[in-house]
Protein backbone atom coordinates (compact mmCIF):
# COMPACT_ATOMS: atom_id res chain seq x y z
CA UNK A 1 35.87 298.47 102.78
CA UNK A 2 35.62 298.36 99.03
CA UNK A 3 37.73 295.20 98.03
CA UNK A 4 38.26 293.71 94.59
CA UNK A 5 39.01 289.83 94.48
CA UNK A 6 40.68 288.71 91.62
CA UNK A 7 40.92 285.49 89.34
CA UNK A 8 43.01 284.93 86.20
CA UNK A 9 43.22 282.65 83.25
CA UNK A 10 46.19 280.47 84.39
CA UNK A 11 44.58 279.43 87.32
CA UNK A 12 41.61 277.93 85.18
CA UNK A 13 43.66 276.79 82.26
CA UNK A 14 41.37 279.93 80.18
CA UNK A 15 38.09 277.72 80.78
CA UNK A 16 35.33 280.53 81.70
CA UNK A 17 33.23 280.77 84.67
CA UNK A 18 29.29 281.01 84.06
CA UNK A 19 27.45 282.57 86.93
CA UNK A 20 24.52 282.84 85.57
CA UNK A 21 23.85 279.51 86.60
CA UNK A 22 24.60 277.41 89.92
CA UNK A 23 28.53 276.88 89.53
CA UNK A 24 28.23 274.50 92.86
CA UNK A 25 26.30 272.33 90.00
CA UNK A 26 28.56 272.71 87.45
CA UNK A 27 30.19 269.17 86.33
CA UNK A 28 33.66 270.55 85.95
CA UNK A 29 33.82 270.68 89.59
CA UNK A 30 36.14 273.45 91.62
CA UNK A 31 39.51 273.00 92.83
CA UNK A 32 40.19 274.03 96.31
CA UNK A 33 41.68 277.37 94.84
CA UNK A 34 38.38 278.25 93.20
CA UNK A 35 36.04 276.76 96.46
CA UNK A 36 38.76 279.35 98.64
CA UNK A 37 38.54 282.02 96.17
CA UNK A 38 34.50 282.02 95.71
CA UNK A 39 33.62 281.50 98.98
CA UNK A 40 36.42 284.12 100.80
CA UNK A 41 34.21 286.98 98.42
CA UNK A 42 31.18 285.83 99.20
CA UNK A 43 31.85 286.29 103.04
CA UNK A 44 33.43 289.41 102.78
CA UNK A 45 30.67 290.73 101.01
CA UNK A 46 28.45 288.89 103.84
CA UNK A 47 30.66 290.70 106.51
CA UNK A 48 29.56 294.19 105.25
CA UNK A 49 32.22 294.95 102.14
CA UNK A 50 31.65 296.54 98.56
CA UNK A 51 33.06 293.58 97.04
CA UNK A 52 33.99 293.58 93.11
CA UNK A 53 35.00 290.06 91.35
CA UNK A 54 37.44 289.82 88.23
CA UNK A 55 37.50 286.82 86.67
CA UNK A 56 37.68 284.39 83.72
CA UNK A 57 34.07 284.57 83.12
CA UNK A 58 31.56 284.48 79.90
CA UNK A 59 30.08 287.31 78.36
CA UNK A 60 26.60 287.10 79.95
CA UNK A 61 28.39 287.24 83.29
CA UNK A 62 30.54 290.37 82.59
CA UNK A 63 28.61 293.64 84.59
CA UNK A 64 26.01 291.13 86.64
CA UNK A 65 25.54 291.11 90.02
CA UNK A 66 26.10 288.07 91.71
CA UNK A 67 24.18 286.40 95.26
CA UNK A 68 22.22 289.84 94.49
CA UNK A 69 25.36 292.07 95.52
CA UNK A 70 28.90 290.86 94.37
CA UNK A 71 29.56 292.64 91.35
CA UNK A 72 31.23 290.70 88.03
CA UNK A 73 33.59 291.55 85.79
CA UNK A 74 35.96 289.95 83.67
CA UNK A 75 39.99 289.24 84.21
CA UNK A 76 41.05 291.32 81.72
CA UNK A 77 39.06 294.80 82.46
CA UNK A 78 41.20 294.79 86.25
CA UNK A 79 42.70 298.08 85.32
CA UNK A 80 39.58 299.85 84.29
CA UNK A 81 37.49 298.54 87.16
CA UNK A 82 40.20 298.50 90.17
CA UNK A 83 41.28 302.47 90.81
CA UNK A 84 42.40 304.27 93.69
CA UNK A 85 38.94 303.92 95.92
CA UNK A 86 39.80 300.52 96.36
CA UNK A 87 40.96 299.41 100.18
CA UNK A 88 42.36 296.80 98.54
CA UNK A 89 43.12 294.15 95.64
CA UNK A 90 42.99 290.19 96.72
CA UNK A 91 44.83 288.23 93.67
CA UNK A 92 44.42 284.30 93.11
CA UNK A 93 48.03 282.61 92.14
CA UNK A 94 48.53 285.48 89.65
CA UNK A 95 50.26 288.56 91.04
CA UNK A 96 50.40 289.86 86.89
CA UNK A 97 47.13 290.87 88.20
CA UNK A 98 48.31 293.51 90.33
CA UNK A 99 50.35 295.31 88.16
CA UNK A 100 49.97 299.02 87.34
CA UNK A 101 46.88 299.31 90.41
CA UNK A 102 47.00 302.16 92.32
CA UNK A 103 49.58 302.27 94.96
CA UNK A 104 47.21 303.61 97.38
CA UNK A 105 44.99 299.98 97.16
CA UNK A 106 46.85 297.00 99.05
CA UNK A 107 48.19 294.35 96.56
CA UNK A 108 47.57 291.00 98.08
CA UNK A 109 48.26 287.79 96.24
CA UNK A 110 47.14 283.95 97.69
CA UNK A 111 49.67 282.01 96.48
CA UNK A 112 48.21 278.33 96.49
CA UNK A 113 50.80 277.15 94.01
CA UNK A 114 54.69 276.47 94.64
CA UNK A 115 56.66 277.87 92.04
CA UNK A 116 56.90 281.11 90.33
CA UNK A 117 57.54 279.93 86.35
CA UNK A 118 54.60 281.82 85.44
CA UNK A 119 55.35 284.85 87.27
CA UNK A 120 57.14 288.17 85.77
CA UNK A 121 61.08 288.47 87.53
CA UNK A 122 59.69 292.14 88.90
CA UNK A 123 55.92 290.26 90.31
CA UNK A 124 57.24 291.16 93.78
CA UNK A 125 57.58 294.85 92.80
CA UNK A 126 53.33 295.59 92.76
CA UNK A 127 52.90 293.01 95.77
CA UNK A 128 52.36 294.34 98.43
CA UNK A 129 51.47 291.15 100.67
CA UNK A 130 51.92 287.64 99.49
CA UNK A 131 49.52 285.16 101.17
CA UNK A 132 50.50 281.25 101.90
CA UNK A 133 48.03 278.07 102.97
CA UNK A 134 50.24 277.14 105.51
CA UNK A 135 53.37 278.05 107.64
CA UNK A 136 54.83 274.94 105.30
CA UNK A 137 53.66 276.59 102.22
CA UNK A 138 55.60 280.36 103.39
CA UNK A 139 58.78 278.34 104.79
CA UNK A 140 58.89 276.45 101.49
CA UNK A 141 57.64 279.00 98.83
CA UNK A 142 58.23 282.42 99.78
CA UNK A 143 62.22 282.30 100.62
CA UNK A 144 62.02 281.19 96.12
CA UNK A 145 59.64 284.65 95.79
CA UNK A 146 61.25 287.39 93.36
CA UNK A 147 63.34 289.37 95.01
CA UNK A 148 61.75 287.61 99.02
CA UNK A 149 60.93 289.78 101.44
CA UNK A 150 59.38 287.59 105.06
CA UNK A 151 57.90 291.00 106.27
CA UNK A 152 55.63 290.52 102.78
CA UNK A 153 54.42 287.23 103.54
CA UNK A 154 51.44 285.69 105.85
CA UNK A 155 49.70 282.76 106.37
CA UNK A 156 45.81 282.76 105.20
CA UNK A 157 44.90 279.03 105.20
CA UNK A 158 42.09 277.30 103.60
CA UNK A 159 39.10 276.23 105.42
CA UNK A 160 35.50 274.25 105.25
CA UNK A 161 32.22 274.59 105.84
CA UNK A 162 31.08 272.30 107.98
CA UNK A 163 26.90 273.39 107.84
CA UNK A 164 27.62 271.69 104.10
CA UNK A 165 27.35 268.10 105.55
CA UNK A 166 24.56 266.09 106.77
CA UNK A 167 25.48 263.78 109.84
CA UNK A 168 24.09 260.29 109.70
CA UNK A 169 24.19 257.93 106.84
CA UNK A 170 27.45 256.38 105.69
CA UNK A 171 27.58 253.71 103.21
CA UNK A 172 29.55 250.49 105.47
CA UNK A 173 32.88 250.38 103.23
CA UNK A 174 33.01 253.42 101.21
CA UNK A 175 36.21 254.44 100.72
CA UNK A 176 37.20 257.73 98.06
CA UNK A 177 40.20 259.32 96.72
CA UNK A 178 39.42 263.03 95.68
CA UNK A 179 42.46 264.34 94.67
CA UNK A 180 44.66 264.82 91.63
CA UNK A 181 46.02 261.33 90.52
CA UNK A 182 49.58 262.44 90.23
CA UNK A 183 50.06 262.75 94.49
CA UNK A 184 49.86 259.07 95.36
CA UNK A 185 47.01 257.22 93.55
CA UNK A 186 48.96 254.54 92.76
CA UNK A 187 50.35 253.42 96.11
CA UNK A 188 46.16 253.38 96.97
CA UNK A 189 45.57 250.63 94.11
CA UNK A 190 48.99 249.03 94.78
CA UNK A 191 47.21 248.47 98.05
CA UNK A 192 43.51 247.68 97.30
CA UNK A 193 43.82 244.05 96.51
CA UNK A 194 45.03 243.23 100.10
CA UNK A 195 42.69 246.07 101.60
CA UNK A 196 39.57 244.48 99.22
CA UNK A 197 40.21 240.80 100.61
CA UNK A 198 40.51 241.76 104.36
CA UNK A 199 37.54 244.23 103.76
CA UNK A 200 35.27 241.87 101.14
CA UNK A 201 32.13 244.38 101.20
CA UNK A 202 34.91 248.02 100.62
CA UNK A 203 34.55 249.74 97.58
CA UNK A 204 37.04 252.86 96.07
CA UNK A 205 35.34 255.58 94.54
CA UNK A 206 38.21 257.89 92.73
CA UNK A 207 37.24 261.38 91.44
CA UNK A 208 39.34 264.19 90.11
CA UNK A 209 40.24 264.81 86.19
CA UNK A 210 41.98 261.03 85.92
CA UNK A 211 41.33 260.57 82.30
CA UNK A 212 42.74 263.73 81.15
CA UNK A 213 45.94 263.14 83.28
CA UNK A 214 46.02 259.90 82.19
CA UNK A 215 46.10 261.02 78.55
CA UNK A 216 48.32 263.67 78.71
CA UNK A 217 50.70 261.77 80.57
CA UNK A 218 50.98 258.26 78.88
CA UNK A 219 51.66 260.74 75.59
CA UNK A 220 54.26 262.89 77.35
CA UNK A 221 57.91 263.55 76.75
CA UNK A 222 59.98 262.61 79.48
CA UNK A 223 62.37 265.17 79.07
CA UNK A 224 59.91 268.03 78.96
CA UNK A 225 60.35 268.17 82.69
CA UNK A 226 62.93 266.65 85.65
CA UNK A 227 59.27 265.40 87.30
CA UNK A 228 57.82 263.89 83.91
CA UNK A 229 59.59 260.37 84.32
CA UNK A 230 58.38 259.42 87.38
CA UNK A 231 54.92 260.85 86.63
CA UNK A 232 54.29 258.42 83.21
CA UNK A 233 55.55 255.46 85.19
CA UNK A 234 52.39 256.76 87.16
CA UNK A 235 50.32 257.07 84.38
CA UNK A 236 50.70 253.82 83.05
CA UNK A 237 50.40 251.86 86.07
CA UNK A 238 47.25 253.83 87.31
CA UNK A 239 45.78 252.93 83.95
CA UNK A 240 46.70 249.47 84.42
CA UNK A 241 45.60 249.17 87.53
CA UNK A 242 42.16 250.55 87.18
CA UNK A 243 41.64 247.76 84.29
CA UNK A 244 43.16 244.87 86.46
CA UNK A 245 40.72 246.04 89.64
CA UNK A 246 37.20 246.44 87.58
CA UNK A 247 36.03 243.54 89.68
CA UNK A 248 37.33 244.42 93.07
CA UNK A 249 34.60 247.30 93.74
CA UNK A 250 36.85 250.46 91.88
CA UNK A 251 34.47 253.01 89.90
CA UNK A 252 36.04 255.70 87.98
CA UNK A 253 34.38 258.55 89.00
CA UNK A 254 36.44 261.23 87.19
CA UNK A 255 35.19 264.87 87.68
CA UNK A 256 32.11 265.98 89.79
CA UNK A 257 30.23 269.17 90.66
CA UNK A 258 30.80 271.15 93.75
CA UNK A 259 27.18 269.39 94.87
CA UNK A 260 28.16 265.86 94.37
CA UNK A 261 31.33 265.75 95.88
CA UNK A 262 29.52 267.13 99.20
CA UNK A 263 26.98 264.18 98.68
CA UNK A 264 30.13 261.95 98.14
CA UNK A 265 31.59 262.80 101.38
CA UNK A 266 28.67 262.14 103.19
CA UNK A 267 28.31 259.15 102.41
CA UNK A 268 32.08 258.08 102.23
CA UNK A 269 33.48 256.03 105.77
CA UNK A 270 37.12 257.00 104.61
CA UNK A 271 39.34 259.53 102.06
CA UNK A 272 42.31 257.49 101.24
CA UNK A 273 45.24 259.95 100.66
CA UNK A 274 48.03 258.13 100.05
CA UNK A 275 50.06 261.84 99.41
CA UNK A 276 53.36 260.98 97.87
CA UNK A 277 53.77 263.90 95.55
CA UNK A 278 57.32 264.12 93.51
CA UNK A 279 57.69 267.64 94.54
CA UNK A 280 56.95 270.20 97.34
CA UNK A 281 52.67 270.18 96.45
CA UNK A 282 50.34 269.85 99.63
CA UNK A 283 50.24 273.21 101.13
CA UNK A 284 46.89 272.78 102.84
CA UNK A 285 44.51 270.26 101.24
CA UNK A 286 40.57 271.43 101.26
CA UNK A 287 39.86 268.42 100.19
CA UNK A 288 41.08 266.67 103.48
CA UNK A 289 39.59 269.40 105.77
CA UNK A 290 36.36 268.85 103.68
CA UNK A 291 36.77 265.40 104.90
CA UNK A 292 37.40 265.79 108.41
CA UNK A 293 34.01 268.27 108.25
CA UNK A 294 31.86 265.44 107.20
CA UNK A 295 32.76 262.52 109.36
CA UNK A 296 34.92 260.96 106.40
CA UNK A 297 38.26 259.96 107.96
CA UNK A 298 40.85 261.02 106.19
CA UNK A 299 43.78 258.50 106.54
CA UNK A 300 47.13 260.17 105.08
CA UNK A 301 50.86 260.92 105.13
CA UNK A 302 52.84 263.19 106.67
CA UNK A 303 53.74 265.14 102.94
CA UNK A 304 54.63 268.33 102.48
CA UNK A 305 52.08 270.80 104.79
CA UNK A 306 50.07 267.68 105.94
CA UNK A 307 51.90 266.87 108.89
CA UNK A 308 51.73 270.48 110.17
CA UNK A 309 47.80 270.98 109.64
CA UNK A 310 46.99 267.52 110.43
CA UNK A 311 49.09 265.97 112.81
CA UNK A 312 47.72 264.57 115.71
CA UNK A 313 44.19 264.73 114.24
CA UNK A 314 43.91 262.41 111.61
CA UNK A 315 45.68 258.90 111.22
CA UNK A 316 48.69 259.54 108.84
CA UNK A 317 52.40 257.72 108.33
CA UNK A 318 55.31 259.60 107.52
CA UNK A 319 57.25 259.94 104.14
CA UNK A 320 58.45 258.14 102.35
CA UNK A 321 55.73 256.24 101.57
CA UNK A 322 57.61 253.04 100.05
CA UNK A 323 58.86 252.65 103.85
CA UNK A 324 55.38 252.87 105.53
CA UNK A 325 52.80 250.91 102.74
CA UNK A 326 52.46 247.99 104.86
CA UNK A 327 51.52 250.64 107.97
CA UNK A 328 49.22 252.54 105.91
CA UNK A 329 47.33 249.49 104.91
CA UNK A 330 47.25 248.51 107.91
CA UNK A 331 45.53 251.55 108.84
CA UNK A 332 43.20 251.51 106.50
CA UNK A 333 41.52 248.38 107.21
CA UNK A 334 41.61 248.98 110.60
CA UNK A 335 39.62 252.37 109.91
CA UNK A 336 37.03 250.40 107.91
CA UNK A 337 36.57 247.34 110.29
CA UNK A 338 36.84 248.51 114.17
CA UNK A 339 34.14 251.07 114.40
CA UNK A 340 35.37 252.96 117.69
CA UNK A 341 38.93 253.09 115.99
CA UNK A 342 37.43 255.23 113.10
CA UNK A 343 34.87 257.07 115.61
CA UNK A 344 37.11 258.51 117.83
CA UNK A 345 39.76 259.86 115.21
CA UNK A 346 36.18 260.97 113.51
CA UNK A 347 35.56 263.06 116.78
CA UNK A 348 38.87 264.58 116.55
CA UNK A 349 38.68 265.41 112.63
CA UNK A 350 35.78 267.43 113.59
CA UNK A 351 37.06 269.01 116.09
CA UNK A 352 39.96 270.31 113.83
CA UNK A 353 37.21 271.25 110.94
CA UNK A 354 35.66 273.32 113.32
CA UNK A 355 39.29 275.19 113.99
CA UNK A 356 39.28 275.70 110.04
CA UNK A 357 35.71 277.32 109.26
CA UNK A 358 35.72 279.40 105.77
CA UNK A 359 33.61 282.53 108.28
CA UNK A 360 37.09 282.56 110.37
CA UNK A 361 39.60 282.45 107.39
CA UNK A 362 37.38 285.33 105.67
CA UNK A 363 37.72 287.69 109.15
CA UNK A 364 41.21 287.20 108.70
CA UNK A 365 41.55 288.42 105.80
CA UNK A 366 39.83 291.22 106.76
CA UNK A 367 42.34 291.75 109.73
CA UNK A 368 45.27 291.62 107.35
CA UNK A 369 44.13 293.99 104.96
CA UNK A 370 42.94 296.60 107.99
CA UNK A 371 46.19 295.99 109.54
CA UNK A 372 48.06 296.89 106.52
CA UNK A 373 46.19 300.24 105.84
CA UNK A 374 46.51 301.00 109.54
CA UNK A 375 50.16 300.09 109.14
CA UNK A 376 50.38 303.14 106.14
CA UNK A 377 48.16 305.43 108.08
CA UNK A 378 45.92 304.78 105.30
CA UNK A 379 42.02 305.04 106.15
CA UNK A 380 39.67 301.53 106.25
CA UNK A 381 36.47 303.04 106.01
């Protein structure tokens, strides 16, 4: 099939994608949207498809071909590129995307976000199928979609790649957050003096974008947003707290490449998740999957599509957090000082990981779209 995957400038906040060199390398790092988004084309393309890429890119990118068969060009040239001999069109977050492509191409759009603020009021009229991470993410999202529709929406969840990681060395103690600071990062320091003096030799590696959120935040109006309140009380005390703990084994890692952060999980014993987002945000989590792939254990909460996913897998405690700190403490120190505690809910992360490989989500998307041509009596090859 000749598919077009698409990628706009909201999703990357207008920064542009260079593909002329490794983006895996890139320091900026990639969200799990991007890592879903990249890695989805790639496969289809793998799989046998005349696959097309719009996106945010630079100019030295727009008309190259990509791993030697992808084809590039940029976001705004979707109308020019995408006509009627297109099977179908696979839109990231951004349904605006769609709009005006041929009705004879399937409109898809992965919604990996949870509102709709920075969609049109008629987005659902040139969407054809909406996509969700999770049965969470549909149940929660799609009933607030323009003008909803449940026949319109399906379930395309995230995945991993667990060939990424290299079995074998972990570094005794290593614990990392790898999310954005805003879902729970300070109920992890509240926690790390008591986890640092049962656990001497642990250390707390945090990546993601901290500084930037720290900045923007501390500087914020509170009454820009219902949310903003609670999240500069964050701000402050995350800043606080990463100057009080400089001498209990917390490095600031801030933003990675795609490259490192596989090198970080491989060495890592444990991803501390301490999810306690202020509204509806978790409606998959890559980054935990990515753990459970490489033998870090992810040790978590119950929040928002977490429980679903995860449950039964991976040590969590339920929501709300404030109820279950000391239990989620407790969890974590067990996890980093009784070895066949962590081993055998490391043996059952994996297991899940393998349930979640990015080769299965891909062929799924391939069913969906076939099914929906099929459905219209519309031809797939």
């Amino acid at each position: 099939m000749k598919i077009a995957m698409l990628y706009g400038p909201y999703s990357t906040a207008n920064r542009l994608f260079d593909l002329t060199s490794d983006i895996t390398k890139s320091p900026f790092g990639m969200t799990g949207s991007e890592t879903s988004f990249f890695t989805i084309s790639t496969l289809l393309q793998k799989m046998g498809h005349d696959v097309t890429i719009c996106a945010p890119v630079t100019d030295a990118c727009d008309g190259m071909i990509w791993n030697n068969v992808i084809k590039i060009r940029k976001s705004q040239d979707v109308l020019s590129v995408v006509d009627g001999s297109f099977h179908a069109a696979y839109a990231w977050n951004e349904p605006n995307l769609l709009r005006n492509i041929d009705w004879h191409v399937i409109r898809m759009c992965n919604f990996q976000i949870n509102d709709f603020y920075h969609c049109a009021p008629d987005c659902d009229d040139f969407v054809d199928i909406w996509t969700s991470p999770s049965d969470s993410h549909k149940k929660i999202v799609g009933p607030n979609s323009p003008k909803h529709n449940p026949d319109k929406w399906f379930v395309i969840t995230n995945g991993c790649d667990p060939s990424l990681y290299s079995p074998g060395y972990k570094v005794d103690g290593r614990v990392i957050w790898a999310s954005s600071p805003d879902r729970g990062l300070h109920w992890l320091l509240s926690i790390w003096p008591k986890v640092k003096k049962a656990v001497p030799h642990a250390e707390l590696k945090i990546f993601y974008k901290l500084k930037v959120w720290i900045d923007h935040f501390i500087k914020a109006n509170p009454n820009a947003n219902p949310t903003y309140p609670e999240l500069i009380a964050r701000a402050f005390y995350i800043k606080e707290s990463i100057r009080r703990l400089e001498n209990y084994g917390v490095e600031l890692c801030d933003s990675v490449s795609r490259v490192q952060m596989i090198q970080e999980m491989n060495e890592a014993q444990i991803l501390a998740y301490t999810c306690d987002p202020v509204l509806y945000t978790e409606g998959f989590s890559v980054s935990i999957m990515e753990a459970c792939a490489s033998g870090t254990l992810p040790i978590i909460t119950d929040a928002d599509a977490l429980g679903e996913i995860y449950g039964g897998s991976v040590p969590m405690v339920t929501r709300p957090f404030s109820d279950h700190i000391g239990e989620y403490t407790d969890l974590l120190i067990r996890s980093l000082t009784d070895p066949d505690f962590r081993n055998g809910n490391i043996k059952l992360s994996r297991e899940l990981a393998d349930n979640y490989t990015w080769y299965s989500i891909a062929s799924n998307v391939e069913k969906l779209i076939r099914q929906q041509r099929t459905n219209r009596g519309w031809s797939c090859s």
